[in-house]
N, C-alpha and C. Protein backbone atom coordinates (compact mmCIF):
# COMPACT_ATOMS: atom_id res chain seq x y z
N UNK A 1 -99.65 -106.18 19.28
CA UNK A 1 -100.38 -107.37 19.67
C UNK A 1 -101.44 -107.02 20.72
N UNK A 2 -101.04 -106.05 21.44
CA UNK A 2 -102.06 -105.81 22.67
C UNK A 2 -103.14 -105.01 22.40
N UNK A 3 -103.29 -103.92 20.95
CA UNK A 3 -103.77 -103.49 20.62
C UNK A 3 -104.31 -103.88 19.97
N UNK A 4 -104.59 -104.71 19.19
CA UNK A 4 -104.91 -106.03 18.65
C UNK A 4 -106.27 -106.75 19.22
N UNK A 5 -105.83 -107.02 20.27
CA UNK A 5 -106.87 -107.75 21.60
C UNK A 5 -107.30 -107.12 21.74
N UNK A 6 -107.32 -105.90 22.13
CA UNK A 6 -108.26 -104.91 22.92
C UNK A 6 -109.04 -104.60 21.86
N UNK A 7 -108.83 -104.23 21.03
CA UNK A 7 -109.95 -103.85 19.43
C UNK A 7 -110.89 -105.17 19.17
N UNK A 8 -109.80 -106.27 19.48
CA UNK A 8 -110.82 -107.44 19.27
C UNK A 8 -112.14 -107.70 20.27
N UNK A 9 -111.72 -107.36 22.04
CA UNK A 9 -112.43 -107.22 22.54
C UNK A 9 -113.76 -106.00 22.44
N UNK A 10 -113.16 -104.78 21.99
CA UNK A 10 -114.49 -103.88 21.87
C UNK A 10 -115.50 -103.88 20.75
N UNK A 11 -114.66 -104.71 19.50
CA UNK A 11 -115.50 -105.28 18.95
C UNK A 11 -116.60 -106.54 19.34
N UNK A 12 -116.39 -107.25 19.82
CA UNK A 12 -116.95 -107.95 20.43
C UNK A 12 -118.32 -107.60 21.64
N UNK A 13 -117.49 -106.42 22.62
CA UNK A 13 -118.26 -105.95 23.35
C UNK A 13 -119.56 -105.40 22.68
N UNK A 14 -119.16 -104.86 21.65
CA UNK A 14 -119.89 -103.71 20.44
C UNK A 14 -120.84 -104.83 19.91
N UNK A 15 -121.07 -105.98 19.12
CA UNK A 15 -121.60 -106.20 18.79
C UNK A 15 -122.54 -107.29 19.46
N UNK A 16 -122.04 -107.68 20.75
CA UNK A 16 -123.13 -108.53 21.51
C UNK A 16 -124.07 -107.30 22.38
N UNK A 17 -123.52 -106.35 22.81
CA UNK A 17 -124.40 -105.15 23.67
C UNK A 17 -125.02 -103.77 23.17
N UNK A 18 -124.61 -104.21 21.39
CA UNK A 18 -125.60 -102.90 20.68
C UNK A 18 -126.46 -103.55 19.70
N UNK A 19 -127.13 -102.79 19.19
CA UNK A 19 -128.49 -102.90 18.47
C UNK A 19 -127.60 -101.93 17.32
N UNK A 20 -127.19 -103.27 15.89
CA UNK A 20 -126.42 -102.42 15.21
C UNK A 20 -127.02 -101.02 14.05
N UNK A 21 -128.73 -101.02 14.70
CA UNK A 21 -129.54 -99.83 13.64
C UNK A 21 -129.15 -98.49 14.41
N UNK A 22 -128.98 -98.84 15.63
CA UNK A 22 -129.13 -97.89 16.25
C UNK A 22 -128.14 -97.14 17.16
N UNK A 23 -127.05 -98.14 17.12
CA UNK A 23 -126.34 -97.97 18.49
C UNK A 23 -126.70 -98.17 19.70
N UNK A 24 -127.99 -97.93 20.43
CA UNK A 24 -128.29 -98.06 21.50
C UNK A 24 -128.15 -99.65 22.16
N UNK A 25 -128.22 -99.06 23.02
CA UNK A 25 -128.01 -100.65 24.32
C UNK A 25 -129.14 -102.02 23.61
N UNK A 26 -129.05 -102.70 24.14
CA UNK A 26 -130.12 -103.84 23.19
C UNK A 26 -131.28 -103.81 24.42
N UNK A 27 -131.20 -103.01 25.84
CA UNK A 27 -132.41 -103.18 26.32
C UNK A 27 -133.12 -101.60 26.26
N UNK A 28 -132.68 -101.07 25.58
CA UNK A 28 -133.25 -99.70 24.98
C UNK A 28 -134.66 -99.60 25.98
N UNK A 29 -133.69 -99.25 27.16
CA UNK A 29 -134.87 -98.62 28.14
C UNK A 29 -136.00 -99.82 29.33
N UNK A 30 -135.79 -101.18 28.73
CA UNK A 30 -136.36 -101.74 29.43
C UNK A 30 -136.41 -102.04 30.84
N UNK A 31 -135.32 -101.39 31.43
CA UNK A 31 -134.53 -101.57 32.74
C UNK A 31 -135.58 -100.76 33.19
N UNK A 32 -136.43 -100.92 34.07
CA UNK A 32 -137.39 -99.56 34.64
C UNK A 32 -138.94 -100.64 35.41
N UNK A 33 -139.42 -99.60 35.95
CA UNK A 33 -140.53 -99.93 36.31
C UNK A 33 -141.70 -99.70 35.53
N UNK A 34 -142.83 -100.44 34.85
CA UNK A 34 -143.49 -100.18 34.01
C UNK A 34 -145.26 -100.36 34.83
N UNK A 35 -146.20 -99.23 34.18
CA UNK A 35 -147.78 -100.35 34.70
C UNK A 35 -147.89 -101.02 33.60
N UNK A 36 -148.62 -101.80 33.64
CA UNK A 36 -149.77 -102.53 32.52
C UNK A 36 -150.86 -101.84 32.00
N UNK A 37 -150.94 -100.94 31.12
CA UNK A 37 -152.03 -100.69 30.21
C UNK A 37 -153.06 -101.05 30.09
N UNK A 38 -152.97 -102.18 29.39
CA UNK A 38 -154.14 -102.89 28.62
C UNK A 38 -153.42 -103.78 27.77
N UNK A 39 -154.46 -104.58 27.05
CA UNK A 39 -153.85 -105.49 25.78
C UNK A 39 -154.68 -104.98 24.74
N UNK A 40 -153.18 -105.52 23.42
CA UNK A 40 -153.98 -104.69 22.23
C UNK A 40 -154.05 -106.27 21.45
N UNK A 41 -155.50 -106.71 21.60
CA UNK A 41 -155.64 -108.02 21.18
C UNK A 41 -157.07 -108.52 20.82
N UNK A 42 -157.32 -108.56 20.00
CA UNK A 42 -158.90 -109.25 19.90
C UNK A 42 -159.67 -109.78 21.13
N UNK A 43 -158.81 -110.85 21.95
CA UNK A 43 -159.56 -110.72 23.00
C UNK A 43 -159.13 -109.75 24.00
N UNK A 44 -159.46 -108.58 24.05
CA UNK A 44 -159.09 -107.67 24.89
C UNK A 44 -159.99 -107.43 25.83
N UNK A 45 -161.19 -107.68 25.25
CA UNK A 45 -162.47 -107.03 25.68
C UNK A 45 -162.85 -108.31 26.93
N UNK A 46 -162.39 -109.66 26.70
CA UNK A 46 -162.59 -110.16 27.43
C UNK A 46 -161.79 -109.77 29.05
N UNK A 47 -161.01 -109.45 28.86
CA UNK A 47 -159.64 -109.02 30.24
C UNK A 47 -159.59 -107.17 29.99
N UNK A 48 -160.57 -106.77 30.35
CA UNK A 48 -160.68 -105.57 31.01
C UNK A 48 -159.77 -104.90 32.06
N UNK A 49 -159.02 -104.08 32.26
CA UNK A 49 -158.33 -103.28 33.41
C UNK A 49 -158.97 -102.21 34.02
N UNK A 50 -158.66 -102.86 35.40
CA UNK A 50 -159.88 -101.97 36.23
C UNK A 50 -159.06 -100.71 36.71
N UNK A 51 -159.07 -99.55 35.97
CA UNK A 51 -158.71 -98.22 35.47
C UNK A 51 -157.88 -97.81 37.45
N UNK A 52 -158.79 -98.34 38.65
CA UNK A 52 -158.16 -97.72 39.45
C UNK A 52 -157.14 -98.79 40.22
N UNK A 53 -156.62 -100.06 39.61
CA UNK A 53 -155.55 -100.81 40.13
C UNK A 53 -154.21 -100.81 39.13
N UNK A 54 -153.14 -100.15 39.62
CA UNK A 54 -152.17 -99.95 39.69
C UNK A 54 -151.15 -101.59 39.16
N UNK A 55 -150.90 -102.24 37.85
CA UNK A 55 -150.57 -103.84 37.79
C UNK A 55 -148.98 -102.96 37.50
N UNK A 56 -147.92 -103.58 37.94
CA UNK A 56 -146.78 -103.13 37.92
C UNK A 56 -145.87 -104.36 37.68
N UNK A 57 -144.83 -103.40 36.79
CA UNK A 57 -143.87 -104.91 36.04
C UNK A 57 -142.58 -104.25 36.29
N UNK A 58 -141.64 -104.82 37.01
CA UNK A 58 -140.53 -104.54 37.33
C UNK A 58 -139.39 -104.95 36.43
N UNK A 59 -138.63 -104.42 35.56
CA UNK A 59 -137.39 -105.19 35.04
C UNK A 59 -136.21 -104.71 35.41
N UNK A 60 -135.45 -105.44 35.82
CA UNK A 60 -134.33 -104.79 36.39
C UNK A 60 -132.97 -105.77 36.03
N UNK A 61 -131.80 -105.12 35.75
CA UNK A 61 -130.83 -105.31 35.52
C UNK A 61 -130.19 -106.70 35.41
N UNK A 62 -130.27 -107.12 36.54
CA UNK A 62 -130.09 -108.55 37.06
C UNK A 62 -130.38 -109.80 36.55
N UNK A 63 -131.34 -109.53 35.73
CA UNK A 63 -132.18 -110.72 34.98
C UNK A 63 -133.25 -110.56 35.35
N UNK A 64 -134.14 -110.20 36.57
CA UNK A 64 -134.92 -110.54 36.97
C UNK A 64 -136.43 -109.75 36.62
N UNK A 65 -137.37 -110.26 36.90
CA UNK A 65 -138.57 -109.15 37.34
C UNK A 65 -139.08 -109.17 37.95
N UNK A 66 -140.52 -108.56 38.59
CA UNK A 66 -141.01 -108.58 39.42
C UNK A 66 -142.47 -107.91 38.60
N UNK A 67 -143.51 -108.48 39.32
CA UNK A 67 -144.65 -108.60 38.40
C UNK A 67 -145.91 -107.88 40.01
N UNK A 68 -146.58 -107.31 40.60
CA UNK A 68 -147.46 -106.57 41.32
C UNK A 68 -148.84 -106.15 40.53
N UNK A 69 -149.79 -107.52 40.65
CA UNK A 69 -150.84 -107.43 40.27
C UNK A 69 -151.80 -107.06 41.28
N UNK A 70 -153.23 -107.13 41.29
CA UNK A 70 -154.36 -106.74 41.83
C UNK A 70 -154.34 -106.84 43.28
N UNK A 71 -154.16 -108.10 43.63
CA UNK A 71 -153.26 -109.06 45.02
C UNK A 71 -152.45 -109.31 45.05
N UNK A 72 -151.89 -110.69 44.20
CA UNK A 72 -150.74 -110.70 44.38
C UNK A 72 -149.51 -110.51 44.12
N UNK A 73 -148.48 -110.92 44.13
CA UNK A 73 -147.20 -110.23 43.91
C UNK A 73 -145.97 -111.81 43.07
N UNK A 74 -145.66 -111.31 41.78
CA UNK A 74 -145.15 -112.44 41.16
C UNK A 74 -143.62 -111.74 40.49
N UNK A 75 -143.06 -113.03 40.42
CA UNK A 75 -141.43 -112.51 40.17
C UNK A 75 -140.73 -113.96 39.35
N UNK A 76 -139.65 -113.76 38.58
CA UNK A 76 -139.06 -114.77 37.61
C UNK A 76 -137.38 -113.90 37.19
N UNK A 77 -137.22 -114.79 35.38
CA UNK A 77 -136.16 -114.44 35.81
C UNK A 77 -136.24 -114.04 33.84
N UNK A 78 -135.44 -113.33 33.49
CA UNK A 78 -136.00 -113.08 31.96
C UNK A 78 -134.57 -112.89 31.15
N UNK A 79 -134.27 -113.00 29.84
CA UNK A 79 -133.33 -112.62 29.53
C UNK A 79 -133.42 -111.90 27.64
N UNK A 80 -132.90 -110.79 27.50
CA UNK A 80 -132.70 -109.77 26.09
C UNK A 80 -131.55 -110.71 25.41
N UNK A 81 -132.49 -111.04 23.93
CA UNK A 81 -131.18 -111.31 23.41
C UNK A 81 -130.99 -109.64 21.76
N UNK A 82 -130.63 -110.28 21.12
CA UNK A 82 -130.58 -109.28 19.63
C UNK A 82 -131.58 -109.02 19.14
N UNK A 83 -131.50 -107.81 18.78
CA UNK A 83 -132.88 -107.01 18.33
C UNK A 83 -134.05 -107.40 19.28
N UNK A 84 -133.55 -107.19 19.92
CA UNK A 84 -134.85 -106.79 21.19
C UNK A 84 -135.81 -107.98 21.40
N UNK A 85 -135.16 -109.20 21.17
CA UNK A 85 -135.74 -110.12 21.59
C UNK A 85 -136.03 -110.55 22.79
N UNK A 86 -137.09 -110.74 23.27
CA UNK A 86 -137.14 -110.87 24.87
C UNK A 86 -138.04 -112.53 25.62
N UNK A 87 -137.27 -113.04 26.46
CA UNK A 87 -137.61 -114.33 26.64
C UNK A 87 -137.97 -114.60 28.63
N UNK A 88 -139.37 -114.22 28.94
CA UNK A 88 -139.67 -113.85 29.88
C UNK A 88 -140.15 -115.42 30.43
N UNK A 89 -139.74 -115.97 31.70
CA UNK A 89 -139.77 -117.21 32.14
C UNK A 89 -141.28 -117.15 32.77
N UNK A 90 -141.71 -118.09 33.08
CA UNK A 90 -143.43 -118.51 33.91
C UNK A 90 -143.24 -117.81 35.15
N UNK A 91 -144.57 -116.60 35.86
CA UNK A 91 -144.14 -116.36 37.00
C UNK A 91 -144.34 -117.24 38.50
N UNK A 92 -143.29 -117.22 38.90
CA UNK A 92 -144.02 -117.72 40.71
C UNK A 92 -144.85 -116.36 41.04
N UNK A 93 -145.70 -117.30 41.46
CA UNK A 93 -146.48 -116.00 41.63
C UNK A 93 -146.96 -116.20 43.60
N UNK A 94 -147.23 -115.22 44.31
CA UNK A 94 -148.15 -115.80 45.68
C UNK A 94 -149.46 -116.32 45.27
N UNK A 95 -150.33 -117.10 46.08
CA UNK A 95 -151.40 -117.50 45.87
C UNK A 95 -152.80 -116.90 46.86
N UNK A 96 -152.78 -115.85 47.16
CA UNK A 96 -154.07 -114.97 47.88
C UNK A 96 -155.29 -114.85 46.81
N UNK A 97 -156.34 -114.74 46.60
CA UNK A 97 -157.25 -114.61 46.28
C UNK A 97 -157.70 -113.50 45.61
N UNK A 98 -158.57 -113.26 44.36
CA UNK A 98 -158.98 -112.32 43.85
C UNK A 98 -158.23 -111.50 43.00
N UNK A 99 -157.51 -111.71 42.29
CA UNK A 99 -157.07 -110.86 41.61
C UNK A 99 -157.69 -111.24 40.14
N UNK A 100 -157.77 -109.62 39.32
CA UNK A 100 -158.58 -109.47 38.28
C UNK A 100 -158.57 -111.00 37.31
N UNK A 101 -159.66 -110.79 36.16
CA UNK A 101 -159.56 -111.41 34.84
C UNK A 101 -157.66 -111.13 34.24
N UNK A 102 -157.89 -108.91 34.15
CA UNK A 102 -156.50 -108.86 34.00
C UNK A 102 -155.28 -109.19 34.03
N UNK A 103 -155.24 -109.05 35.66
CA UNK A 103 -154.29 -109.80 36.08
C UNK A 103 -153.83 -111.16 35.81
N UNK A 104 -154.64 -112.23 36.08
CA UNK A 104 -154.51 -113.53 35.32
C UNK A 104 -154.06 -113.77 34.32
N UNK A 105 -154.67 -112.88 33.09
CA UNK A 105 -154.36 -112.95 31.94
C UNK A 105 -153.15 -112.63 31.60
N UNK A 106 -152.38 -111.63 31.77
CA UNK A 106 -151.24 -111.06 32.20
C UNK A 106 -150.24 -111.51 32.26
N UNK A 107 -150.23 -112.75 33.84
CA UNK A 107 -149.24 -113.19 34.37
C UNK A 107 -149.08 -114.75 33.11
N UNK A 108 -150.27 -114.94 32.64
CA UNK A 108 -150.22 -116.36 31.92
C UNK A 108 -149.61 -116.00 30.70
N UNK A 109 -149.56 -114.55 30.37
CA UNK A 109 -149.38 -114.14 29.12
C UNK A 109 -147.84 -114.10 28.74
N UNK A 110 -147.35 -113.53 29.94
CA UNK A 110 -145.76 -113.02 30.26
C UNK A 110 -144.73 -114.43 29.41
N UNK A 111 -144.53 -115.81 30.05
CA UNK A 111 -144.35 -116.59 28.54
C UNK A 111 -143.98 -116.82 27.55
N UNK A 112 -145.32 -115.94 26.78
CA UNK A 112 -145.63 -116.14 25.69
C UNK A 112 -144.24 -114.69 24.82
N UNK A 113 -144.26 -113.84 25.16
CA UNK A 113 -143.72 -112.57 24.76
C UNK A 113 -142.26 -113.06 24.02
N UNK A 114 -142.01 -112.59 22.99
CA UNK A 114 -141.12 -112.82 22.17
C UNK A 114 -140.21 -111.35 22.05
N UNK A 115 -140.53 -110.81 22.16
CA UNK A 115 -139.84 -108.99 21.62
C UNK A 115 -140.47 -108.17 22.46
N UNK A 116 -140.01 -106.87 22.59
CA UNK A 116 -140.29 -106.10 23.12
C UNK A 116 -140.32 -104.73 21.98
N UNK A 117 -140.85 -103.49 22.42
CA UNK A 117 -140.63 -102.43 21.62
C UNK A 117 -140.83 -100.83 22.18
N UNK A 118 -140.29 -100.41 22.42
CA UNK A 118 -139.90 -98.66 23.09
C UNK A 118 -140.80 -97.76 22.39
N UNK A 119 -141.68 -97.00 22.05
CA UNK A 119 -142.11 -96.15 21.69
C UNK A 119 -142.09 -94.78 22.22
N UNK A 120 -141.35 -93.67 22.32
CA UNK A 120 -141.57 -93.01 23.40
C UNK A 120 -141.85 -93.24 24.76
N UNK A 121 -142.72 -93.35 25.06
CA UNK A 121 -142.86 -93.98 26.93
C UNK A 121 -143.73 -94.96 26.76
N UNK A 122 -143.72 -95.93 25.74
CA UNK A 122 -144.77 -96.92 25.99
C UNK A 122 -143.98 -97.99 25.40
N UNK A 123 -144.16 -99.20 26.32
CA UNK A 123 -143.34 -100.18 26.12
C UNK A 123 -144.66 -101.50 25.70
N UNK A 124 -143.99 -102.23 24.49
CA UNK A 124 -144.81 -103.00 24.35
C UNK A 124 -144.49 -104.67 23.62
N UNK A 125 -145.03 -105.46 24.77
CA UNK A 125 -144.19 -106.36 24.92
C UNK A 125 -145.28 -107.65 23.98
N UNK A 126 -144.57 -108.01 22.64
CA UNK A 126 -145.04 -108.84 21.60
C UNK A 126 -145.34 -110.22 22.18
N UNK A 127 -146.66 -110.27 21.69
CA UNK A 127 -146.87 -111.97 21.44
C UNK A 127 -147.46 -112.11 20.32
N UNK A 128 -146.70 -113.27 19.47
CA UNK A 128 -146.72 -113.59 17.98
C UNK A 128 -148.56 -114.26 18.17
N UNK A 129 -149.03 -114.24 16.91
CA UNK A 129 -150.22 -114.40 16.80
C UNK A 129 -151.23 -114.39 17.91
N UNK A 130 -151.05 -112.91 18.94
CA UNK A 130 -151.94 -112.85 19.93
C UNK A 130 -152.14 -111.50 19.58
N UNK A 131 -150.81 -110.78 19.86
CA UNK A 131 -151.18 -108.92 19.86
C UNK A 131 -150.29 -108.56 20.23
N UNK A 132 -149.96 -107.60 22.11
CA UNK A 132 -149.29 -106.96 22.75
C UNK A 132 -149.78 -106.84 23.95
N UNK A 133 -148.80 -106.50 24.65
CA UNK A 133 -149.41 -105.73 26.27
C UNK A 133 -149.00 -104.68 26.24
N UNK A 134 -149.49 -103.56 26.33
CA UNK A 134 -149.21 -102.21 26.47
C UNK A 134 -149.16 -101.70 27.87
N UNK A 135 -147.35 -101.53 27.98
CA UNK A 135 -146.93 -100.48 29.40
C UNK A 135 -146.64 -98.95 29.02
N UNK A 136 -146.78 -98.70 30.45
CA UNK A 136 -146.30 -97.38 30.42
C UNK A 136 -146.12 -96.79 31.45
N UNK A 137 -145.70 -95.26 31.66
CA UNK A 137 -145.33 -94.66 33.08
C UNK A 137 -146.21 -94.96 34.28
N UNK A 138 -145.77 -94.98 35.29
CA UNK A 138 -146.61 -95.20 36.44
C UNK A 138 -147.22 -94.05 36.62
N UNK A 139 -148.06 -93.52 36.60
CA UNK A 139 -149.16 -92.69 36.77
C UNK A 139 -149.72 -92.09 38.26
């Protein structure tokens, strides 16, 4: 009987905390500190990244993130469900002045993101009929 339960439980464990293609964890790497790239989006060209500011996206364990744009500094609360579905809340953000087109775009964008996806070191976080945001190592 006790053996029983316990199989029932690791089954359980097994199939809410793996990604059953792969085995891996269902946040396959998202736990980390990421920059912001660029966007891969038709309007891309409008929201330019200014090559020497550093936009930084924090995800961490907890639920939470933390978002370090041009100025200011924004944070929320996000949650992974199956197959890498990802459901990122509106950021509070501070309110100081000047920060990019990028940036803006960015933080309004975060939202919108439905999935996420690992590529080697580039993380890229889906929005359905928009494009992507393309992260990657901090540099």
């Amino acid at each position: 009987m006790k053996i029983s339960i316990l199989a029932a439980l690791i089954l359980m464990f097994t199939a809410t905390y793996c990604n059953k293609e792969d085995g891996k964890p269902l946040d396959s790497g998202l736990y980390n500190t990421w920059e912001a790239k660029g966007f891969m989006s038709i309007e891309s060209v409008a929201y330019p990244k200014n090559e020497n500011s550093k936009i930084l996206l924090t995800f961490s364990k907890s639920g939470t993130y933390n978002l370090k744009l041009d100025i200011n500094s924004c944070g929320g609360n996000f949650t992974i469900g199956q197959n890498n579905q990802l459901k990122v809340e509106s950021p509070a953000c501070t309110e100081a002045c000047c920060d990019s087109k990028f940036s803006e775009k960015l933080a309004a964008m975060l939202p919108k993101i439905t999935s996420f996806e690992i590529e080697g070191q580039t993380l890229k976080l889906n929005v359905p009929q928009w494009g992507y945001i393309e992260c990657g190592p901090i540099e």
